[in-house]
PDB file of N, CA and C in Angstrom:
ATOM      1  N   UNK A   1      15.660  17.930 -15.884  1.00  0.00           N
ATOM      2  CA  UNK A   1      15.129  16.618 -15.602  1.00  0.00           C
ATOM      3  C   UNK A   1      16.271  15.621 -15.693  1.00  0.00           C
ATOM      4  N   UNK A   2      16.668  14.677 -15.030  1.00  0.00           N
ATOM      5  CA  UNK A   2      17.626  13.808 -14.708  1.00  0.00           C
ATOM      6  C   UNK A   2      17.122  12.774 -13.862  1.00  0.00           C
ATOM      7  N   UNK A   3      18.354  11.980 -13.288  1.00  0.00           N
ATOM      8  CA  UNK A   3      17.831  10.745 -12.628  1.00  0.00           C
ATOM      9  C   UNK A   3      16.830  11.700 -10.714  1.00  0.00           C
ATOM     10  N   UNK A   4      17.560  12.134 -10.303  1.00  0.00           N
ATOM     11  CA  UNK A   4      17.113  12.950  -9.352  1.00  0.00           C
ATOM     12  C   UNK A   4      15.501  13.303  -9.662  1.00  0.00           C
ATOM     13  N   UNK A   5      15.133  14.123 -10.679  1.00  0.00           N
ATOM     14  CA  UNK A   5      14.304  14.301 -11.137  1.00  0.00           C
ATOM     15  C   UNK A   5      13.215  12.827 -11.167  1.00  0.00           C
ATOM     16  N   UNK A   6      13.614  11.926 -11.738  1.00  0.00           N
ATOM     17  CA  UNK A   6      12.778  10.683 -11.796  1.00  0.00           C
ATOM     18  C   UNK A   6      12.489  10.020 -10.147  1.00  0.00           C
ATOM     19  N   UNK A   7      13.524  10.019  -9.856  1.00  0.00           N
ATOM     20  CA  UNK A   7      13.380   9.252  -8.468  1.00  0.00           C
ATOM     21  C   UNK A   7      12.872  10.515  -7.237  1.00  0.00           C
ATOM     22  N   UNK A   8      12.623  12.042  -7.726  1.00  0.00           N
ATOM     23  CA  UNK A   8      11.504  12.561  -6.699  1.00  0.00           C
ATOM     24  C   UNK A   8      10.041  12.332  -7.130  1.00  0.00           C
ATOM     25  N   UNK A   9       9.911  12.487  -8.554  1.00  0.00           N
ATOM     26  CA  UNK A   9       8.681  11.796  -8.911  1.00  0.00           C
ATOM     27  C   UNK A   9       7.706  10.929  -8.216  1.00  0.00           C
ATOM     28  N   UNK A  10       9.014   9.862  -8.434  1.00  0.00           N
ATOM     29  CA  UNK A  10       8.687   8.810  -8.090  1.00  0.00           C
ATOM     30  C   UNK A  10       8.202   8.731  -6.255  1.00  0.00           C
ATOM     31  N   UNK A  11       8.861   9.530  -5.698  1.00  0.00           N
ATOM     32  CA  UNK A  11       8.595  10.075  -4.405  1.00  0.00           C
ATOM     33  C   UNK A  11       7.243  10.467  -4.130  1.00  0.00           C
ATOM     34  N   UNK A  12       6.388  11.482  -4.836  1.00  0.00           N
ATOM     35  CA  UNK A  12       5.401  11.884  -5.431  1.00  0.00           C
ATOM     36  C   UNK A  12       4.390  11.115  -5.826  1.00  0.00           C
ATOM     37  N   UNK A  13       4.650   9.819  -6.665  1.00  0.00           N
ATOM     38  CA  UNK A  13       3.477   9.338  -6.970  1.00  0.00           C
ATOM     39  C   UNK A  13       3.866   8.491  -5.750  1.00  0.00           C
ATOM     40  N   UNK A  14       4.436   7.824  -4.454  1.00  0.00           N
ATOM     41  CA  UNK A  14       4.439   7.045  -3.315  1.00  0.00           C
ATOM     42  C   UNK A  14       3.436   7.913  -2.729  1.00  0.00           C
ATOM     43  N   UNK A  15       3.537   9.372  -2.678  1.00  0.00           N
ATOM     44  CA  UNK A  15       2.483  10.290  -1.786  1.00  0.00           C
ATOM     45  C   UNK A  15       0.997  10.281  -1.624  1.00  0.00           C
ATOM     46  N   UNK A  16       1.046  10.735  -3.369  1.00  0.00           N
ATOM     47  CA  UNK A  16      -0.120  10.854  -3.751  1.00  0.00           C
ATOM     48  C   UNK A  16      -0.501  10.096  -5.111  1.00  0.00           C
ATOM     49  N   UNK A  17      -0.610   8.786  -5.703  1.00  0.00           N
ATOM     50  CA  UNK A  17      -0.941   8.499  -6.587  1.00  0.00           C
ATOM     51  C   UNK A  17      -1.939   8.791  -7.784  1.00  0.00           C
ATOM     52  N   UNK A  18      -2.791   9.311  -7.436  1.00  0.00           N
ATOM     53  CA  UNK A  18      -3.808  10.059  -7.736  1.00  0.00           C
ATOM     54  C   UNK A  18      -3.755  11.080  -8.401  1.00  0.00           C
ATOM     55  N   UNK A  19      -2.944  11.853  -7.630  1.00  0.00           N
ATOM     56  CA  UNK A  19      -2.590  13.116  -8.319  1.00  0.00           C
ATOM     57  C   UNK A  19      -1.421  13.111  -9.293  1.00  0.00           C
ATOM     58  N   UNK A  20      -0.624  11.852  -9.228  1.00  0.00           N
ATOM     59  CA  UNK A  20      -0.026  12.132 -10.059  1.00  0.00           C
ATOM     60  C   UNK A  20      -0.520  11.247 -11.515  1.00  0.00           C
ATOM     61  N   UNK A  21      -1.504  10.637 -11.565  1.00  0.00           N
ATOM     62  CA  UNK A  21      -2.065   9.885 -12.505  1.00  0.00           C
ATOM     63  C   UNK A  21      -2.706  10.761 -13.066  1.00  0.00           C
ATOM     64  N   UNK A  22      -3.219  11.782 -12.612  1.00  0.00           N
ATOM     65  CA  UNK A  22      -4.691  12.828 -13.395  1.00  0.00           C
ATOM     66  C   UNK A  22      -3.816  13.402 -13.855  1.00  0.00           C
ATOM     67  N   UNK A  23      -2.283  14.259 -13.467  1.00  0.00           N
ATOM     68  CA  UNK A  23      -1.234  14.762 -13.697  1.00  0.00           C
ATOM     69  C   UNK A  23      -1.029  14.275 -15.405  1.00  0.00           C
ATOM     70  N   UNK A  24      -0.496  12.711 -15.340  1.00  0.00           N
ATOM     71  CA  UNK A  24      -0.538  11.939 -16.360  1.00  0.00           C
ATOM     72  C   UNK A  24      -1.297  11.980 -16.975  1.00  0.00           C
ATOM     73  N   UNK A  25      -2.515  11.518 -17.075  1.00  0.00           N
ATOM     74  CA  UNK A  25      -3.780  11.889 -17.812  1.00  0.00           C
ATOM     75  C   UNK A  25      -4.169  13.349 -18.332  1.00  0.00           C
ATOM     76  N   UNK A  26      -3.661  14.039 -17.861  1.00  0.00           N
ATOM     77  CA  UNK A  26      -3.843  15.729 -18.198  1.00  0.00           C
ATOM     78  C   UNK A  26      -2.996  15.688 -19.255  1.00  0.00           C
ATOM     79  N   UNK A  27      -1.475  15.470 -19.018  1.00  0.00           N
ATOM     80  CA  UNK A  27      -0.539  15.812 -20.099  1.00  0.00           C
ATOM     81  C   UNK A  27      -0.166  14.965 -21.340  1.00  0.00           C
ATOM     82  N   UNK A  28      -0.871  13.569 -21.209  1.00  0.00           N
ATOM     83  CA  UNK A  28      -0.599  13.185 -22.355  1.00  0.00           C
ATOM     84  C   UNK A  28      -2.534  12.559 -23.414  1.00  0.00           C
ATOM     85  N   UNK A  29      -3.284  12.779 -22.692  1.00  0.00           N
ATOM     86  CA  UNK A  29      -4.354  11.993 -23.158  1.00  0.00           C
ATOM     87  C   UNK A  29      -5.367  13.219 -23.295  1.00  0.00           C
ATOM     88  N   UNK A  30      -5.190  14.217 -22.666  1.00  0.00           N
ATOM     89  CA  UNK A  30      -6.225  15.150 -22.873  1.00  0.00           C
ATOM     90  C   UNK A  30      -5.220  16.749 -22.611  1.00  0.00           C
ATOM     91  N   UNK A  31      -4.561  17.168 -23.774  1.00  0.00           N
ATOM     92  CA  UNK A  31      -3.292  17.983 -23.660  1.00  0.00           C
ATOM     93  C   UNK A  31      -3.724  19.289 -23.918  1.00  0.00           C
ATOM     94  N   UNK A  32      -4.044  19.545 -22.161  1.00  0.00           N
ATOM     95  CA  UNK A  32      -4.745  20.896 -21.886  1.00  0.00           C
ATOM     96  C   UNK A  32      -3.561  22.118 -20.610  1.00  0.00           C
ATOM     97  N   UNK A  33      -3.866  22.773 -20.304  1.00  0.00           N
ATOM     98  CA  UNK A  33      -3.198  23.428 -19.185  1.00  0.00           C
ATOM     99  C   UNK A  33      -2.648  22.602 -17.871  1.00  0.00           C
ATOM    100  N   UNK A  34      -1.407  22.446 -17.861  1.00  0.00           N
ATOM    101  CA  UNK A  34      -0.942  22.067 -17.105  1.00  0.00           C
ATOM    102  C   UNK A  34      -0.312  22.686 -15.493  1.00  0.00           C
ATOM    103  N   UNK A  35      -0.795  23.762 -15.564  1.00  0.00           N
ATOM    104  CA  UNK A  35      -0.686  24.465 -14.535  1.00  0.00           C
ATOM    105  C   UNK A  35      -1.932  24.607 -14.162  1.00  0.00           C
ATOM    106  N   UNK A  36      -3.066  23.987 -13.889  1.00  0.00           N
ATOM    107  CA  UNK A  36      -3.942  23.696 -12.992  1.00  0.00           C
ATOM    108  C   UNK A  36      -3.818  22.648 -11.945  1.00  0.00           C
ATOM    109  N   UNK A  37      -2.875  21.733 -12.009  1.00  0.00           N
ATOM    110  CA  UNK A  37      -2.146  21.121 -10.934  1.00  0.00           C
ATOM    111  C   UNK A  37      -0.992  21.837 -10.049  1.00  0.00           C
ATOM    112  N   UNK A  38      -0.694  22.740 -10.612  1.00  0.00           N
ATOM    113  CA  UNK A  38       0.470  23.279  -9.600  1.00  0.00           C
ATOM    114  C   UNK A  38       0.009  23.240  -8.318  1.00  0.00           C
ATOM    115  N   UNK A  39      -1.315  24.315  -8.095  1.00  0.00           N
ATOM    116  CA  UNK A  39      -1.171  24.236  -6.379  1.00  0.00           C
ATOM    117  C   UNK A  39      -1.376  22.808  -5.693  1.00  0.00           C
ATOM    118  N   UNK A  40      -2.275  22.038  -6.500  1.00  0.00           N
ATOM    119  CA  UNK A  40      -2.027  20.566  -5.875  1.00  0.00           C
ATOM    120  C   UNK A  40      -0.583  20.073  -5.335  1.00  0.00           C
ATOM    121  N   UNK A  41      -0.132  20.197  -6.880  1.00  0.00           N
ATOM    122  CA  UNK A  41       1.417  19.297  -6.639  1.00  0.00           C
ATOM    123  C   UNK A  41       2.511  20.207  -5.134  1.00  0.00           C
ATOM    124  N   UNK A  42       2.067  21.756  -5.300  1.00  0.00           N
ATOM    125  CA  UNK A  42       2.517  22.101  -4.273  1.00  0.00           C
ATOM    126  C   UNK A  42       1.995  22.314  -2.690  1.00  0.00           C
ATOM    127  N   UNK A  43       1.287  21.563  -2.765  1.00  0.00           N
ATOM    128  CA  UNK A  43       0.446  21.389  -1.887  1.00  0.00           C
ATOM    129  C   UNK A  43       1.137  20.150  -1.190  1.00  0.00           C
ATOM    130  N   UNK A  44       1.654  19.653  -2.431  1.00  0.00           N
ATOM    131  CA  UNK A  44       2.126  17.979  -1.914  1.00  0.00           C
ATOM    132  C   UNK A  44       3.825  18.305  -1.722  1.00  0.00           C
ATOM    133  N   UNK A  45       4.213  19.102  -1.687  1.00  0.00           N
ATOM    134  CA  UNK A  45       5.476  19.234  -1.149  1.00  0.00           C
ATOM    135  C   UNK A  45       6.604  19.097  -2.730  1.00  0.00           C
ATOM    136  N   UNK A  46       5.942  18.670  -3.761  1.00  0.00           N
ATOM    137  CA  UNK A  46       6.390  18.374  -5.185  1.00  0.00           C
ATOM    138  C   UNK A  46       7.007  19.996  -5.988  1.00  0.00           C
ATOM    139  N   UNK A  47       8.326  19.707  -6.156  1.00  0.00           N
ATOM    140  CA  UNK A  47       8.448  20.540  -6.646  1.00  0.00           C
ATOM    141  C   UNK A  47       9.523  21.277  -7.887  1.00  0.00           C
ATOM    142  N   UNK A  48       9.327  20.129  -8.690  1.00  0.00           N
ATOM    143  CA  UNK A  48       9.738  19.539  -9.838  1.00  0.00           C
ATOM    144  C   UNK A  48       8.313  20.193 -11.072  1.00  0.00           C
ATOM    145  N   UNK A  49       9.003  20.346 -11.864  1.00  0.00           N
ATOM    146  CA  UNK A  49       7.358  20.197 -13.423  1.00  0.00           C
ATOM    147  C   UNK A  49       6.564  19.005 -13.372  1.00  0.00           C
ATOM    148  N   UNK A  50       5.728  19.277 -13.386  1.00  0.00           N
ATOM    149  CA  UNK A  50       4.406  18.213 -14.342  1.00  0.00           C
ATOM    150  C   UNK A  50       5.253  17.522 -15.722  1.00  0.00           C
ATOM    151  N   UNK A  51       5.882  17.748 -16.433  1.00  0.00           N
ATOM    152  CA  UNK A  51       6.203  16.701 -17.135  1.00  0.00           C
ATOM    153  C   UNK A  51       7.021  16.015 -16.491  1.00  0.00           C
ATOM    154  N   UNK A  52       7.799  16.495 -15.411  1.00  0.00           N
ATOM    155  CA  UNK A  52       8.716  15.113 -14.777  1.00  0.00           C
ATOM    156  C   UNK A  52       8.337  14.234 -14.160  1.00  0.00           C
ATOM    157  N   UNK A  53       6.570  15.043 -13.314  1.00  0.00           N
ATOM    158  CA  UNK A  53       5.749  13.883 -12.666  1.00  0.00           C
ATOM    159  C   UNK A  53       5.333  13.120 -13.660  1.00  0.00           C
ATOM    160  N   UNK A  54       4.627  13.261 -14.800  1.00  0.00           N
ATOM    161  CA  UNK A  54       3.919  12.523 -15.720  1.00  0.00           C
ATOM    162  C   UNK A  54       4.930  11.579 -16.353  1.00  0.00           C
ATOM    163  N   UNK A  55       6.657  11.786 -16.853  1.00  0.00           N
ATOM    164  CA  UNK A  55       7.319  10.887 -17.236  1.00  0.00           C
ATOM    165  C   UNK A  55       7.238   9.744 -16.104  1.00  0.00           C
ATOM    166  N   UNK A  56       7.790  10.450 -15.066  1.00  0.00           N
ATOM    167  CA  UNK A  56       8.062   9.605 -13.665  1.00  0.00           C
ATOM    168  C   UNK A  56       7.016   8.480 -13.795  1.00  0.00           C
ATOM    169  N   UNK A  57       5.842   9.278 -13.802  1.00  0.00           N
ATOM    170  CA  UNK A  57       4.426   8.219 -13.234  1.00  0.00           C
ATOM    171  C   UNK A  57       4.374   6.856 -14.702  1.00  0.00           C
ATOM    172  N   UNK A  58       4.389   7.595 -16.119  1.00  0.00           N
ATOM    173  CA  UNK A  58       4.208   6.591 -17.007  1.00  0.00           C
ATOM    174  C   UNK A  58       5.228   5.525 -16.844  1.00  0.00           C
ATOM    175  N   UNK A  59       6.246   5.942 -16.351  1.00  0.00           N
ATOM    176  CA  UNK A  59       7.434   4.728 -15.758  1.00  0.00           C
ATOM    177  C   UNK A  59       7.358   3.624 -15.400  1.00  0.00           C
ATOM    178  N   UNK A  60       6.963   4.193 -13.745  1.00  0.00           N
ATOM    179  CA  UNK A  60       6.536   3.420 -13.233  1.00  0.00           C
ATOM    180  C   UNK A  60       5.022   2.863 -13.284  1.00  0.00           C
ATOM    181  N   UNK A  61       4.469   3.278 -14.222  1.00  0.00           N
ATOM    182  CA  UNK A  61       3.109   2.098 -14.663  1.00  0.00           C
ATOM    183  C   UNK A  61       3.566   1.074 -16.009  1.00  0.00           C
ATOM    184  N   UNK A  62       4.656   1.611 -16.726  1.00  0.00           N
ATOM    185  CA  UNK A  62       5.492   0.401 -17.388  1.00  0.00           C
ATOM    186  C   UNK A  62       6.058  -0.799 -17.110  1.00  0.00           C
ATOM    187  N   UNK A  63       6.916  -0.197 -16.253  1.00  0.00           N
ATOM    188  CA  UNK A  63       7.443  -1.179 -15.274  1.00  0.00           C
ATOM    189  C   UNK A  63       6.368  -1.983 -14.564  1.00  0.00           C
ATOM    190  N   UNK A  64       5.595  -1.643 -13.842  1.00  0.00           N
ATOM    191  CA  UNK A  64       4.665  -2.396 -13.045  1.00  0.00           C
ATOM    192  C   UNK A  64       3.825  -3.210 -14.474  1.00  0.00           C
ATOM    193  N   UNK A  65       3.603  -3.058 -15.092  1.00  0.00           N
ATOM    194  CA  UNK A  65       3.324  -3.596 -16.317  1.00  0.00           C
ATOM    195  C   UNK A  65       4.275  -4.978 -16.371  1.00  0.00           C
ATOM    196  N   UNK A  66       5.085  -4.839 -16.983  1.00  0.00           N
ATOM    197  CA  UNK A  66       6.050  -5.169 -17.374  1.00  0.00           C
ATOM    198  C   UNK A  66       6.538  -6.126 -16.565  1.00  0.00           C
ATOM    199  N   UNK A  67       6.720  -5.884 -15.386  1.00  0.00           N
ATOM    200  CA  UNK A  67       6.554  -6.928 -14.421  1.00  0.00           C
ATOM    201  C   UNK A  67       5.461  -8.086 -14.218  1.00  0.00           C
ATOM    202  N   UNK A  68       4.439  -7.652 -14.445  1.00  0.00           N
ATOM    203  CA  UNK A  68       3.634  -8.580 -13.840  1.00  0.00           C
ATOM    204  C   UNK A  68       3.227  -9.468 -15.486  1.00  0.00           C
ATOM    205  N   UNK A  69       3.522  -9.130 -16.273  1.00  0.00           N
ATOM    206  CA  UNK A  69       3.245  -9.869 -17.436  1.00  0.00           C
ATOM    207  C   UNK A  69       4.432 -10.638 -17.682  1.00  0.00           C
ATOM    208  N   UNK A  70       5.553 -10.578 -17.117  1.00  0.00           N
ATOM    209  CA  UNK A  70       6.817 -11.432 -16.717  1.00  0.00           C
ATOM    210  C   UNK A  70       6.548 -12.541 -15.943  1.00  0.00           C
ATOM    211  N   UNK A  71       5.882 -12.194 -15.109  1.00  0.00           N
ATOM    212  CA  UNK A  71       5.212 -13.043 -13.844  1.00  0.00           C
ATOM    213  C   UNK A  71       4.409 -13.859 -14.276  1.00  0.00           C
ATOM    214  N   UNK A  72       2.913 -13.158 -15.191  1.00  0.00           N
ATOM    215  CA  UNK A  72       2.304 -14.177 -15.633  1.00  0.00           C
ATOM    216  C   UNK A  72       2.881 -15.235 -17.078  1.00  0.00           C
ATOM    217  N   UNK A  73       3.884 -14.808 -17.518  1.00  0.00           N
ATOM    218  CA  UNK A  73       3.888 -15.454 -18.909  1.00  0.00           C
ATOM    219  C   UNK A  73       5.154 -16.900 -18.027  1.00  0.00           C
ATOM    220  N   UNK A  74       5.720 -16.710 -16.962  1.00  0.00           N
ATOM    221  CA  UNK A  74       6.787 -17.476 -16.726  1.00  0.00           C
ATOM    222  C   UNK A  74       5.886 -18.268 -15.630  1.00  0.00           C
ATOM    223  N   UNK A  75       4.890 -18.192 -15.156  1.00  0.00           N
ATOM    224  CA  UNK A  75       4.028 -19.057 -14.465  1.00  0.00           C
ATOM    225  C   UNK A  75       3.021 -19.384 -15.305  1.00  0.00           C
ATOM    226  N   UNK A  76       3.184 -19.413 -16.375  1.00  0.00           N
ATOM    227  CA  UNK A  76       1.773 -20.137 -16.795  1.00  0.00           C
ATOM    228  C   UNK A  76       1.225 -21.300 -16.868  1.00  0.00           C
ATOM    229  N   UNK A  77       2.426 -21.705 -17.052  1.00  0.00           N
ATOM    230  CA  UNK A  77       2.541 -23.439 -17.050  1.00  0.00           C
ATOM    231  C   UNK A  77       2.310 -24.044 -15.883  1.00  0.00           C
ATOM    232  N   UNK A  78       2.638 -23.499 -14.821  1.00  0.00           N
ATOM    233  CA  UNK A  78       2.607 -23.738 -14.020  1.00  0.00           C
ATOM    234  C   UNK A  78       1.662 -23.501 -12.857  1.00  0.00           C
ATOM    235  N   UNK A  79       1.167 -22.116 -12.574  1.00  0.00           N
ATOM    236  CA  UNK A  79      -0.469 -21.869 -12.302  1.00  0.00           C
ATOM    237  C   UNK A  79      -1.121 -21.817 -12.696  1.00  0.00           C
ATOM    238  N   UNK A  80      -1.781 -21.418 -14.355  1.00  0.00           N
ATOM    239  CA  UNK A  80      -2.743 -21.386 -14.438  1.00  0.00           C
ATOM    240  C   UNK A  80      -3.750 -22.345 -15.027  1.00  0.00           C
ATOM    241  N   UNK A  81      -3.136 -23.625 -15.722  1.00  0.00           N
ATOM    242  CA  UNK A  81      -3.722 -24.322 -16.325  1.00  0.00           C
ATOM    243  C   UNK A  81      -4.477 -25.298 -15.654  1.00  0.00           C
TER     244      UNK A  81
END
């Protein structure tokens, strides 16, 4: 797993978001068999581990986080009141 690794992920959840969120949700919130996604993920052309999708994906839902609470805390003053 490396930067390569993150940025096909990230490729992956552009594909299929979905799958890589249940992916996420499988491996860290309900930490069951993770090879019941394989044929999905290879289905999707993915072909990297499930934990690199699931790092990948929690990433980028940080970031997108992270962003937009940047957004709202530096406009507040300014839109929302």
């Amino acid at each position: 797993m490396g930067i390569t690794g993150i940025f096909e992920s990230w490729r992956c959840f552009g594909k299929n978001p979905m799958l890589a969120t249940r992916v996420l949700i499988a491996m860290v919130v309900l930490p069951s068999n993770p090879v019941s996604h394989v044929l999905d993920l290879e289905k999707e052309g993915y072909l990297e581990d499930t934990r690199t999708l699931a790092m990948g994906t929690a990433m980028l839902y940080s970031i997108a986080f992270a962003v937009s609470y940047s957004f709202l805390y530096m406009t507040y003053g300014l839109l929302w009141i």
